[in-house]
C-alpha atoms as a PDB file:
ATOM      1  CA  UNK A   1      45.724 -35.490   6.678  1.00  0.00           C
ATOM      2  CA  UNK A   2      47.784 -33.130   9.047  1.00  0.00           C
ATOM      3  CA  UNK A   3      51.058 -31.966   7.751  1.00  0.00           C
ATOM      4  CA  UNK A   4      54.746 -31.872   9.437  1.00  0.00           C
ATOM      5  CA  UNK A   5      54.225 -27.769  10.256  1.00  0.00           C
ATOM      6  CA  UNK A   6      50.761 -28.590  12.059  1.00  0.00           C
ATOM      7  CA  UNK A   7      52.261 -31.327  14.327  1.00  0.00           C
ATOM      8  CA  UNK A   8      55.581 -30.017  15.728  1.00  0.00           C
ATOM      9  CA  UNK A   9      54.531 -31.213  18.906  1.00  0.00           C
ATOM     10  CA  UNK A  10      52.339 -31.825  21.457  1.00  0.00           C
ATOM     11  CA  UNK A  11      49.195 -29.934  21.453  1.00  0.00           C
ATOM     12  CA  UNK A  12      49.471 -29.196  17.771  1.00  0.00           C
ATOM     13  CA  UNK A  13      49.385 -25.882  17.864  1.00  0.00           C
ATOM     14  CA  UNK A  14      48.027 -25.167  14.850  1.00  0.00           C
ATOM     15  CA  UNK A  15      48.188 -21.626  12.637  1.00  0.00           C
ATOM     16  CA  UNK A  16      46.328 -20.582   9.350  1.00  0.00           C
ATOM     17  CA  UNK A  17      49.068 -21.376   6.647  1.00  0.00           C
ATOM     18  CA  UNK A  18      49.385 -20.555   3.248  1.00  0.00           C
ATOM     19  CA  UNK A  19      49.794 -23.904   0.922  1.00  0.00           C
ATOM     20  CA  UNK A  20      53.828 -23.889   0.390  1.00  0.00           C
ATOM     21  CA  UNK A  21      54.076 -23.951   3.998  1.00  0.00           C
ATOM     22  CA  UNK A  22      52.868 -27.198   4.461  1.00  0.00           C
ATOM     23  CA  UNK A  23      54.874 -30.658   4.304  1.00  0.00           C
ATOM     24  CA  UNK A  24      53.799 -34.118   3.874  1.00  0.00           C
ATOM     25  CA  UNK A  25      54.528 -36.020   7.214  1.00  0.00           C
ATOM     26  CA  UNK A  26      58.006 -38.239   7.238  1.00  0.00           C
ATOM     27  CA  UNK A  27      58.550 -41.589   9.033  1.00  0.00           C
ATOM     28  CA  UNK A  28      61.082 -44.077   8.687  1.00  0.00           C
ATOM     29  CA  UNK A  29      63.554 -45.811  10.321  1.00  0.00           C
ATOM     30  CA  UNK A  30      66.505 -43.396  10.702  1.00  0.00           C
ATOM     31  CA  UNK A  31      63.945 -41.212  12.172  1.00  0.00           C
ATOM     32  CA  UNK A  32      63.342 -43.412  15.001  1.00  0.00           C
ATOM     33  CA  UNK A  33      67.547 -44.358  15.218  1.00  0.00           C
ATOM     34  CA  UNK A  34      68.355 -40.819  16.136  1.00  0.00           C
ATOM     35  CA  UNK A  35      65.766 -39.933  18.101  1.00  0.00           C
ATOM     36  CA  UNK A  36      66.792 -43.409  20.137  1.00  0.00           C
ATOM     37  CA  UNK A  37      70.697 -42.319  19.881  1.00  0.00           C
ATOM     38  CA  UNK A  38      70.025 -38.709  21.456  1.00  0.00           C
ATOM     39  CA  UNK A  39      67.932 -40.079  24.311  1.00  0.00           C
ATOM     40  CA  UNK A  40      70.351 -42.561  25.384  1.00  0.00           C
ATOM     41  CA  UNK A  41      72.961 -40.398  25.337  1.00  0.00           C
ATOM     42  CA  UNK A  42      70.418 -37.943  26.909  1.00  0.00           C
ATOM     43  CA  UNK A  43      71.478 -35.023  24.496  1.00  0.00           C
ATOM     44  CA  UNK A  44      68.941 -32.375  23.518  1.00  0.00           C
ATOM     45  CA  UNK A  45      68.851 -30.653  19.878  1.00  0.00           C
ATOM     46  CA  UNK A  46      67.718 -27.187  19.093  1.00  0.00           C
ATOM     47  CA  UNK A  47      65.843 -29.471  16.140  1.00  0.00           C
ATOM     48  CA  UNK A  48      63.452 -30.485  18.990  1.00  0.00           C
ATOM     49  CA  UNK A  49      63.671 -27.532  21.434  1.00  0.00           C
ATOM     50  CA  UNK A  50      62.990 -24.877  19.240  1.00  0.00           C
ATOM     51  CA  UNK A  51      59.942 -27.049  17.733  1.00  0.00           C
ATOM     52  CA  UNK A  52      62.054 -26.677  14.600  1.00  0.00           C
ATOM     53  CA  UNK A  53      59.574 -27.583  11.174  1.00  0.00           C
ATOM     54  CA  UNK A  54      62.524 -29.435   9.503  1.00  0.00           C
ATOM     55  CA  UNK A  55      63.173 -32.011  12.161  1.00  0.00           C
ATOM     56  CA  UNK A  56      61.429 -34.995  10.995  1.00  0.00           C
ATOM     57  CA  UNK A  57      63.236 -34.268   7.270  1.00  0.00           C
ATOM     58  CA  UNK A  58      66.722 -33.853   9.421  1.00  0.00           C
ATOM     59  CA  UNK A  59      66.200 -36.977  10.801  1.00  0.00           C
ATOM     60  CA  UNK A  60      65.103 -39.006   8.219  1.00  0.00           C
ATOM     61  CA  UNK A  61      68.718 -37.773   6.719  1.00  0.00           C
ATOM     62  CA  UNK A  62      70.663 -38.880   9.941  1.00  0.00           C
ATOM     63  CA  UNK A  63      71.030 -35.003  11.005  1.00  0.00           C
ATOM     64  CA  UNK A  64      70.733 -32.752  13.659  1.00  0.00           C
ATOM     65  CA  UNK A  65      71.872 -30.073  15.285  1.00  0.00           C
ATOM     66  CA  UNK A  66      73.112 -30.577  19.082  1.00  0.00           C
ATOM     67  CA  UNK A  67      72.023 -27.907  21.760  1.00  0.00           C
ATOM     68  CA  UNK A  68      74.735 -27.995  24.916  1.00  0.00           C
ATOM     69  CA  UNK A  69      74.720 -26.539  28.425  1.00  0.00           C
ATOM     70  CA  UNK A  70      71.397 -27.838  29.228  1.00  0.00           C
ATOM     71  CA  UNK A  71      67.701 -27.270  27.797  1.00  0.00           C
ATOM     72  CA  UNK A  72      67.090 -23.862  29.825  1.00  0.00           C
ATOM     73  CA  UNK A  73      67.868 -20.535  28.331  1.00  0.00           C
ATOM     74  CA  UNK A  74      68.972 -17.439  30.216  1.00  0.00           C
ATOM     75  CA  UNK A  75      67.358 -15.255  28.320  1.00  0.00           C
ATOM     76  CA  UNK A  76      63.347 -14.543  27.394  1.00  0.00           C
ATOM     77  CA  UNK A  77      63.607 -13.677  23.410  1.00  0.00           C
ATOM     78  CA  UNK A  78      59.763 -13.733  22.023  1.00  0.00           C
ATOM     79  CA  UNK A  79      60.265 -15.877  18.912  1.00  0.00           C
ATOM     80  CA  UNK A  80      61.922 -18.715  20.497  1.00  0.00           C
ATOM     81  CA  UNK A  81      59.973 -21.789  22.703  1.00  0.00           C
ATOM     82  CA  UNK A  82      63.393 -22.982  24.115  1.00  0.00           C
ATOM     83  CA  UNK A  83      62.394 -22.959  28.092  1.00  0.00           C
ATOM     84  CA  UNK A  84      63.511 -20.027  30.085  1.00  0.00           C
ATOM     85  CA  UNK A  85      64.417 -19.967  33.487  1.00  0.00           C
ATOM     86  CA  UNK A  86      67.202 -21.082  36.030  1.00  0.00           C
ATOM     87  CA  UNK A  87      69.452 -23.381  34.357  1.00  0.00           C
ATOM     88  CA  UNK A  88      71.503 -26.454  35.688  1.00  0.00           C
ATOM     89  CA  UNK A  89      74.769 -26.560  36.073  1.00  0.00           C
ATOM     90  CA  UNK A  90      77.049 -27.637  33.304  1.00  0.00           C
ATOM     91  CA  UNK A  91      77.538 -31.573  32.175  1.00  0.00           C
ATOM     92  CA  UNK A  92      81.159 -32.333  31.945  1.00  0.00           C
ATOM     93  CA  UNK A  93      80.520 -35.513  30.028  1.00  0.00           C
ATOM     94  CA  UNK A  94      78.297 -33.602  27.729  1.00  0.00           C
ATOM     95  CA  UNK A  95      81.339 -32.630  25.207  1.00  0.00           C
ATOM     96  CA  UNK A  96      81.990 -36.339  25.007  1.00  0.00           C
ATOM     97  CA  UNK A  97      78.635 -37.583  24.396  1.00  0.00           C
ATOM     98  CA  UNK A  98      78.144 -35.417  21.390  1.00  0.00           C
ATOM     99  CA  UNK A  99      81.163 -36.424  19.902  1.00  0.00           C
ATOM    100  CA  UNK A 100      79.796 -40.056  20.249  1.00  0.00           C
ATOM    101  CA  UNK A 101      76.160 -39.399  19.126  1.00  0.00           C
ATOM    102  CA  UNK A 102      78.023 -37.630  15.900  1.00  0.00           C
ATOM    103  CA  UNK A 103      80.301 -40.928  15.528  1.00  0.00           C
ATOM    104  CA  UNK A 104      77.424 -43.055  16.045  1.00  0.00           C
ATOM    105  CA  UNK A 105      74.919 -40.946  13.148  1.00  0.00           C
ATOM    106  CA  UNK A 106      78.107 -40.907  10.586  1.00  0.00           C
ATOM    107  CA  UNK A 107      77.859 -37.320  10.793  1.00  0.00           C
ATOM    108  CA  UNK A 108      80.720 -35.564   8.465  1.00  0.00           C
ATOM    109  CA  UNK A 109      79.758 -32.217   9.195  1.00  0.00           C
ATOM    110  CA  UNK A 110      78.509 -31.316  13.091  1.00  0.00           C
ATOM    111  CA  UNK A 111      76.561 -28.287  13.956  1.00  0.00           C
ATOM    112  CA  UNK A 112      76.593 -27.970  17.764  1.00  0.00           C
ATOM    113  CA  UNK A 113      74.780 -24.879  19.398  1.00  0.00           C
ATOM    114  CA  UNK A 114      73.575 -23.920  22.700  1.00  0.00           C
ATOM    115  CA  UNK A 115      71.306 -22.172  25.108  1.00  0.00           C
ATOM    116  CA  UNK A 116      72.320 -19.030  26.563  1.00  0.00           C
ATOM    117  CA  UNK A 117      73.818 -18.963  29.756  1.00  0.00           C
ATOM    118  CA  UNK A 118      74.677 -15.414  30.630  1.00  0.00           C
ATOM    119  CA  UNK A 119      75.175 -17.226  34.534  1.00  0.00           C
ATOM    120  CA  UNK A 120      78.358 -18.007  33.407  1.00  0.00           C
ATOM    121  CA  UNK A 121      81.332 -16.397  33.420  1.00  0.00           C
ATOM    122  CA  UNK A 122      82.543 -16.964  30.196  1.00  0.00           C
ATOM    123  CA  UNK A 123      79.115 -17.361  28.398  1.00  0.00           C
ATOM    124  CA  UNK A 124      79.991 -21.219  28.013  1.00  0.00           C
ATOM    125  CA  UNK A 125      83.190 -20.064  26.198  1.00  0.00           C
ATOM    126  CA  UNK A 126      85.489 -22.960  27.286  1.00  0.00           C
ATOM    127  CA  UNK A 127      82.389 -26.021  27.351  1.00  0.00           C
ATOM    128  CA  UNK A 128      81.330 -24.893  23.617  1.00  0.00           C
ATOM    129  CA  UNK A 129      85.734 -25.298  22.940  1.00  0.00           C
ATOM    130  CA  UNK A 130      85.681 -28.694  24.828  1.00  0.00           C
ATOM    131  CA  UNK A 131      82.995 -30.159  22.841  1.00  0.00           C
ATOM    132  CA  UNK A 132      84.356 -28.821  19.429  1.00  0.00           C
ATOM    133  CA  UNK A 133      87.909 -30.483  21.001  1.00  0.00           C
ATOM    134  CA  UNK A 134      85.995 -34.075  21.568  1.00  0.00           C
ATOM    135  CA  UNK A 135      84.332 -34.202  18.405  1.00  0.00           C
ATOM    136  CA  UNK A 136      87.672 -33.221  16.491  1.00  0.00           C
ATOM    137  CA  UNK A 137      89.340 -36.053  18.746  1.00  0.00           C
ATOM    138  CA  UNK A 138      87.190 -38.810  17.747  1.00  0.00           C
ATOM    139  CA  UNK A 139      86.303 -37.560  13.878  1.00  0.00           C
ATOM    140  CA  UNK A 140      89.049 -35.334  13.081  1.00  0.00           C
ATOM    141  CA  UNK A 141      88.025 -35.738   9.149  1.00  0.00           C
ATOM    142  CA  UNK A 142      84.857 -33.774  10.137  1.00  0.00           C
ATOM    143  CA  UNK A 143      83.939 -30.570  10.082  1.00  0.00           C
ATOM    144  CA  UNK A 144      82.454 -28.431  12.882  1.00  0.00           C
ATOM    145  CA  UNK A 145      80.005 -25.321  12.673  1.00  0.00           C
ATOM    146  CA  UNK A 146      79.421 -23.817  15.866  1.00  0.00           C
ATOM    147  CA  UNK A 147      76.140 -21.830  16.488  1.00  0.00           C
ATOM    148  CA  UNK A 148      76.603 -19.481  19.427  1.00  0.00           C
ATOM    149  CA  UNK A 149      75.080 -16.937  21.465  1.00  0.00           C
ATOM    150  CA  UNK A 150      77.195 -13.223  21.373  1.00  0.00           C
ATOM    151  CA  UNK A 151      79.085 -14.241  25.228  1.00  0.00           C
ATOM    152  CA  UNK A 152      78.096 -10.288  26.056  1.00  0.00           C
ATOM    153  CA  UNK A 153      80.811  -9.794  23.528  1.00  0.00           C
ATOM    154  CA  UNK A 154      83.636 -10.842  25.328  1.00  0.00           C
ATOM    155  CA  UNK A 155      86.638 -11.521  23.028  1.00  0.00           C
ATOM    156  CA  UNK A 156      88.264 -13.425  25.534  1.00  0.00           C
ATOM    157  CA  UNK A 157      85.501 -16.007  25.654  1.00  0.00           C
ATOM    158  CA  UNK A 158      85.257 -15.599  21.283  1.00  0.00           C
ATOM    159  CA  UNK A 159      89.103 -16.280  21.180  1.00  0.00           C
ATOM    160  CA  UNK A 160      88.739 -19.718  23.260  1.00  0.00           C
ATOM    161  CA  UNK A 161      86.055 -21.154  21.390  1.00  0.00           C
ATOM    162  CA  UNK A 162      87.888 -19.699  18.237  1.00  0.00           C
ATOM    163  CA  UNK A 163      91.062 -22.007  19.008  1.00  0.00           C
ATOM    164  CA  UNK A 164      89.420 -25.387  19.047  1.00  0.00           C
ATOM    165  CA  UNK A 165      89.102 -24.508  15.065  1.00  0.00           C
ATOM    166  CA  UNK A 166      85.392 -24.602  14.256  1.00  0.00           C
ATOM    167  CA  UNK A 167      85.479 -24.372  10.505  1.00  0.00           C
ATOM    168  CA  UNK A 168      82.381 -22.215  11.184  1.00  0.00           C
ATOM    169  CA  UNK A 169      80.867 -19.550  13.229  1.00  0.00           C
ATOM    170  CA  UNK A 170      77.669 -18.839  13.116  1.00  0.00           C
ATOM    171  CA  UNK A 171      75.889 -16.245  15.222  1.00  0.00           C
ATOM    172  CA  UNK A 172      72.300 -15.230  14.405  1.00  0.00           C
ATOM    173  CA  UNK A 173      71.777 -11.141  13.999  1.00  0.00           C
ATOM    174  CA  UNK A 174      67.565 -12.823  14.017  1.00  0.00           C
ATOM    175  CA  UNK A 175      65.836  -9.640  12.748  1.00  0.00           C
ATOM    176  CA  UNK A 176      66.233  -6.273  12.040  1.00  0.00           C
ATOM    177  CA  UNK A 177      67.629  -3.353  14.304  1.00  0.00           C
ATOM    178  CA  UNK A 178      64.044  -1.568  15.075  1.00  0.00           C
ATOM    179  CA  UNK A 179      62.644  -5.107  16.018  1.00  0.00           C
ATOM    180  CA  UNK A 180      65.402  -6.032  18.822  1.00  0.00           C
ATOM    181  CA  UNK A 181      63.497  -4.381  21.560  1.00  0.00           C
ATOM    182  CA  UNK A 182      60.335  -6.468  21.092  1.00  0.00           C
ATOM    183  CA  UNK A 183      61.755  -9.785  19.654  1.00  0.00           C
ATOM    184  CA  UNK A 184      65.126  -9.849  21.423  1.00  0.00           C
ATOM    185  CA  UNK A 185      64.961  -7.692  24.531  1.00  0.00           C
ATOM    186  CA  UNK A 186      67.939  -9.297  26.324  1.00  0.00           C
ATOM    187  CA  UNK A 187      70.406  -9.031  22.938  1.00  0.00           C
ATOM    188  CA  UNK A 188      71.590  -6.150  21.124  1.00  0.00           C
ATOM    189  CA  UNK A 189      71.680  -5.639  17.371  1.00  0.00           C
ATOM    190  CA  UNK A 190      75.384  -3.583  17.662  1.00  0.00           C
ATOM    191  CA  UNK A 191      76.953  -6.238  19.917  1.00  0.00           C
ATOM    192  CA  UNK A 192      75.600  -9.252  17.752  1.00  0.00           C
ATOM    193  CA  UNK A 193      77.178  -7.459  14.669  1.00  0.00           C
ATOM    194  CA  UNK A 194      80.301  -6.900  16.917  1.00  0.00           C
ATOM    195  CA  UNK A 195      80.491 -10.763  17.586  1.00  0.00           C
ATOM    196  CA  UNK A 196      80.773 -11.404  13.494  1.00  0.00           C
ATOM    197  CA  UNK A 197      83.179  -8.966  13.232  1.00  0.00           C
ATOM    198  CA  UNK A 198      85.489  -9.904  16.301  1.00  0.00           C
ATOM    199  CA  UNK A 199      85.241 -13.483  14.644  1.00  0.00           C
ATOM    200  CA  UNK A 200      86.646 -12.251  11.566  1.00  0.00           C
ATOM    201  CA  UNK A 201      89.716 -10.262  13.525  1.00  0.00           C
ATOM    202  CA  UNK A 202      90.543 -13.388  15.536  1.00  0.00           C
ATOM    203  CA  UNK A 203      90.406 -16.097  13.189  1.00  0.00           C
ATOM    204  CA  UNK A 204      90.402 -15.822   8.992  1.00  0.00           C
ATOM    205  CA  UNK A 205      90.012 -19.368   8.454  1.00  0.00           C
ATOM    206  CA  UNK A 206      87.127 -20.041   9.826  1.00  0.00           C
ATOM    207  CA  UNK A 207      83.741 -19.272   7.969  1.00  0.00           C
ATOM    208  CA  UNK A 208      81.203 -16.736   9.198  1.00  0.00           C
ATOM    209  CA  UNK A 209      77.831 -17.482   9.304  1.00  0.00           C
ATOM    210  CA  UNK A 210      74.604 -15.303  10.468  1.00  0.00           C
ATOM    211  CA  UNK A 211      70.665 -15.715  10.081  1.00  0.00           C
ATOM    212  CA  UNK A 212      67.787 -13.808   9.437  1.00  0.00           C
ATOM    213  CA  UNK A 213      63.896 -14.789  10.409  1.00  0.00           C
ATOM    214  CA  UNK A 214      61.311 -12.683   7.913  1.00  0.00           C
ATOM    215  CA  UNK A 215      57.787 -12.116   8.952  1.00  0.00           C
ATOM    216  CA  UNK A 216      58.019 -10.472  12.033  1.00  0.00           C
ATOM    217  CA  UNK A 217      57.230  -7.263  10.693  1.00  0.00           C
ATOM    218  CA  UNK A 218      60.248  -5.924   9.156  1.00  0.00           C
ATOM    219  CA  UNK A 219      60.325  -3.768   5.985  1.00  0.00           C
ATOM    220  CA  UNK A 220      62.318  -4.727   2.639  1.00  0.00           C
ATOM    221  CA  UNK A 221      64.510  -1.418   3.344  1.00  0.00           C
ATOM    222  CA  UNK A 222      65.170  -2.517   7.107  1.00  0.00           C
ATOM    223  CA  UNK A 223      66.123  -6.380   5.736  1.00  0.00           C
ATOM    224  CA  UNK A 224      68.581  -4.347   3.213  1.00  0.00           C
ATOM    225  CA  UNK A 225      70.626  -2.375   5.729  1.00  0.00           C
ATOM    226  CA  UNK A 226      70.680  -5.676   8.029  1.00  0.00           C
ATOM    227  CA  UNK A 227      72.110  -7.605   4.700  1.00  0.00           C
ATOM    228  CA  UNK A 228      74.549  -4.289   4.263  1.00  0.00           C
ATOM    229  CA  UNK A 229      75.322  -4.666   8.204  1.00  0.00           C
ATOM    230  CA  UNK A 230      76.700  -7.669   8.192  1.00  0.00           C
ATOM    231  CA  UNK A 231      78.422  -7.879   4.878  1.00  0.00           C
ATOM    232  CA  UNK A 232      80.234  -4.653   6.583  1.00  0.00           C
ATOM    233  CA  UNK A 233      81.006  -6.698   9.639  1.00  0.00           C
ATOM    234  CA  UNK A 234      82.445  -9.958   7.498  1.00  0.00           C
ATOM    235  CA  UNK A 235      79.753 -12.319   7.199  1.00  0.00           C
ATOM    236  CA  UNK A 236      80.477 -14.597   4.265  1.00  0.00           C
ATOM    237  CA  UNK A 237      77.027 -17.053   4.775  1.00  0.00           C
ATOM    238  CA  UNK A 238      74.048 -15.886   5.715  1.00  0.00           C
ATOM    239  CA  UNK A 239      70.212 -17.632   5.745  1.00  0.00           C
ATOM    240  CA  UNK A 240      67.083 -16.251   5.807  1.00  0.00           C
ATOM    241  CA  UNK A 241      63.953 -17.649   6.816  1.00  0.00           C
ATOM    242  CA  UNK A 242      60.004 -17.698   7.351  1.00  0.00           C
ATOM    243  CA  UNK A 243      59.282 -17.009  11.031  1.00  0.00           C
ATOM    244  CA  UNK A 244      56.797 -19.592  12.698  1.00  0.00           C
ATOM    245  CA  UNK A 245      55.487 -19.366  15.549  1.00  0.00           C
ATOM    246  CA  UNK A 246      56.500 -22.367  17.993  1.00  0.00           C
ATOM    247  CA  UNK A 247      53.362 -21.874  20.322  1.00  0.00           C
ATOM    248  CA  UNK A 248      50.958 -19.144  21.824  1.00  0.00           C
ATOM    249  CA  UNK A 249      53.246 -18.096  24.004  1.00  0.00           C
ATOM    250  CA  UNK A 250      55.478 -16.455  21.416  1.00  0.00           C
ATOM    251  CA  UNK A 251      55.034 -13.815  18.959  1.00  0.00           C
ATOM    252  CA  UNK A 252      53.041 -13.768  16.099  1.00  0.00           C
ATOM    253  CA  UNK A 253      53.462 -13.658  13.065  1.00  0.00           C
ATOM    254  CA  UNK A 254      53.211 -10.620  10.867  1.00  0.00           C
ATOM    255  CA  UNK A 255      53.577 -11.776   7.252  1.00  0.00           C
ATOM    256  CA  UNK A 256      54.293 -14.888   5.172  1.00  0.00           C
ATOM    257  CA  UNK A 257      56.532 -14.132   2.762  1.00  0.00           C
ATOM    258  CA  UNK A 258      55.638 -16.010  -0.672  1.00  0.00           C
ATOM    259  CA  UNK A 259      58.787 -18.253  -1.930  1.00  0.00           C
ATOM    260  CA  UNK A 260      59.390 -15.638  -5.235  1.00  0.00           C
ATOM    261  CA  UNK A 261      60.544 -12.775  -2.579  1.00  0.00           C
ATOM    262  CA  UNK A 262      62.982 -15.160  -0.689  1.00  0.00           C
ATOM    263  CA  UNK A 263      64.252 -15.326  -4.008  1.00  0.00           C
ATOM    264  CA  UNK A 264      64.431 -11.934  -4.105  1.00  0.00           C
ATOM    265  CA  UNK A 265      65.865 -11.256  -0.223  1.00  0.00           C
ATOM    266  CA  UNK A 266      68.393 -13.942  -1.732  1.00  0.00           C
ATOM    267  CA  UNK A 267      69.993 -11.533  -4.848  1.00  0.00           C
ATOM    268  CA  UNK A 268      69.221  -8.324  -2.767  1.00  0.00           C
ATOM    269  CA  UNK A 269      72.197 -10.105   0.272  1.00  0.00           C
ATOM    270  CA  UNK A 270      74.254 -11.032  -2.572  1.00  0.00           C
ATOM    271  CA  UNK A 271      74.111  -7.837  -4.333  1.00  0.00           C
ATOM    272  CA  UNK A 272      75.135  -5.974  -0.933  1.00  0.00           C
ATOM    273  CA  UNK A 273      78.004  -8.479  -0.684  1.00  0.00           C
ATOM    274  CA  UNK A 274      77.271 -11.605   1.482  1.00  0.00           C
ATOM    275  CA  UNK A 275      78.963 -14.435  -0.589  1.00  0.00           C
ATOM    276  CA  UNK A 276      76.790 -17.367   0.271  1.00  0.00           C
ATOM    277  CA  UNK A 277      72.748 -17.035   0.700  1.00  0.00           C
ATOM    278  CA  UNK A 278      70.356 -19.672   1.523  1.00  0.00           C
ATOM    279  CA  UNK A 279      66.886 -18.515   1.268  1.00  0.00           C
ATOM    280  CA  UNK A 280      63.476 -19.961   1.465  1.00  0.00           C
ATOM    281  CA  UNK A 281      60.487 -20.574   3.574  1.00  0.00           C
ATOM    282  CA  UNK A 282      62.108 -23.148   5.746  1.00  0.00           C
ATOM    283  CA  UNK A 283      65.612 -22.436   5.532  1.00  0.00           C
ATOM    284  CA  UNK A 284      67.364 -22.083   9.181  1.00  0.00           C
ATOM    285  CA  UNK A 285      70.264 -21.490  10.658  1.00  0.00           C
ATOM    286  CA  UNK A 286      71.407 -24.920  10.374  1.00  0.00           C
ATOM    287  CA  UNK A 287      69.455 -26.395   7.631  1.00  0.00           C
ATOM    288  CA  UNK A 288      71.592 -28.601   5.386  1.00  0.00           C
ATOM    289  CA  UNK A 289      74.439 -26.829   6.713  1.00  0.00           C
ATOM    290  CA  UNK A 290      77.105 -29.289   5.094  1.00  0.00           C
ATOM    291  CA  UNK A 291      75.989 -28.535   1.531  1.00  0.00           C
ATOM    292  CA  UNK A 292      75.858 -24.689   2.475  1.00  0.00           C
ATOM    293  CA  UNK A 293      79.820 -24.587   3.179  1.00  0.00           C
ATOM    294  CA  UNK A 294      80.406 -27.430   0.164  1.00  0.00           C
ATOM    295  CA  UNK A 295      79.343 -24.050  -1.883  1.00  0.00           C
ATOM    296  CA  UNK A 296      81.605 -21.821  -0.603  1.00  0.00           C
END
């Protein structure tokens, strides 16, 4: 019997696991409603892009996470199995659609993200504020978490996004500063760190919100300064993760951490002052997101 983490997708790319990595396999009807709810309303998720391991369980809970601007990404990080390339142009009655998909799924809390589009001028400031705008429209009890790319740190395009009111912001440092050149060529650890800070400057209300993949090849003293990096740079919630690797074409993996040392990673954040940690082999960015901020 094959597990969830062995069939992400087609081809089953398969990896030698250790045992608490693997999942029994989910099915059900909700499963089946959302993935028919995001194809009619021809939206794309970073649950499915990214080949993410929690999607089945997401779905079976009437969740997911909504990628906008399209389904190709700018920029060629090694981790990620999000296509790269030329991207189309933006899809004005994309803000809408989300907003309906989230009315549609009952969603209380709505986690939209994106693909980076550095052929923008603004990053996708001002479609990433439209869509946080509809959804607040239509379900104005709800709560948003946005999940963005650093814009090249412009503030101007931070600011816009920042006034729709996302109660919020997340931005992903990924991995440790010595790592950046080989797992995120196109990014930079100072700017990313920037972002999370600028957010802080711009808007107190809303919630910061960062996250860490492990396994990559980063040492316990890098992981400590990235946890003392960002509590320096206002990041109240931050989650940290095993590192899987989507497909052969991305990096491989360097360690599995055991489940006892994300415990571990978990006091070490909280000791150097991040308020909120969620920690554990298949914690991501957006996993159970609602019950992360009911905590804080």
């Amino acid at each position: 019997m094959g597990s969830e983490t062995d069939k992400l997708r087609e081809g089953h790319y398969r990896t030698r696991m250790p045992r608490w990595l693997h999942r029994p396999i989910r099915s059900g009807g909700n499963i089946r409603e959302v993935d028919y709810i995001l194809r009619s309303l021809e939206l794309n998720t970073v649950c499915e892009s990214a080949r993410c391991p929690n999607r089945m369980e997401c779905f079976s809970r009437r969740t997911a996470t909504f990628m906008i601007m399209g389904d190709t990404c700018t920029r060629n990080c090694a981790f990620c199995s999000v296509r790269k390339g030329e991207p189309s142009p933006l899809d004005e009655g994309e803000p809408g659609r989300v907003a309906e998909a989230a009315t549609v799924m009952g969603l209380r809390h709505v986690v939209v993200t994106s693909v980076t589009r550095d052929d923008l001028p603004d990053g996708g400031a001002a479609h990433f504020a439209e869509t946080i705008k509809s959804i607040k429209d239509i379900l104005p009890a709800a709560s948003v978490e946005v999940l963005t790319p650093d814009f090249g740190g412009d503030g101007d395009a931070l600011a816009r996004v920042l006034e729709r009111g996302p109660e919020v912001f997340n931005h992903n440092l990924e991995t440790v500063e010595s790592l950046y050149s080989r797992v995120r060529p196109e990014a930079a650890y100072r700017r990313s760190l920037g972002v999370l800070r600028l957010v802080r400057e711009l808007n107190a209300e809303a919630k910061t919100k960062s996250g860490l993949m492990v396994g990559l090849g980063e040492s316990r003293e890098q992981l400590r300064r990235a946890f003392e990096d960002l509590a320096e740079a206002g990041c109240e919630m931050l989650t940290i993760g095993q590192y899987l690797r989507p497909s052969r074409d991305q990096i491989e993996v360097d360690r599995f951490l055991p489940p006892e040392e994300f415990e571990e990673l978990k006091r070490e954040a909280e000791k150097e002052g991040i308020l909120l940690v969620a920690s554990g082999p298949f914690v991501r960015s957006s996993y159970r997101a609602k019950e992360l901020l009911d905590m804080m």
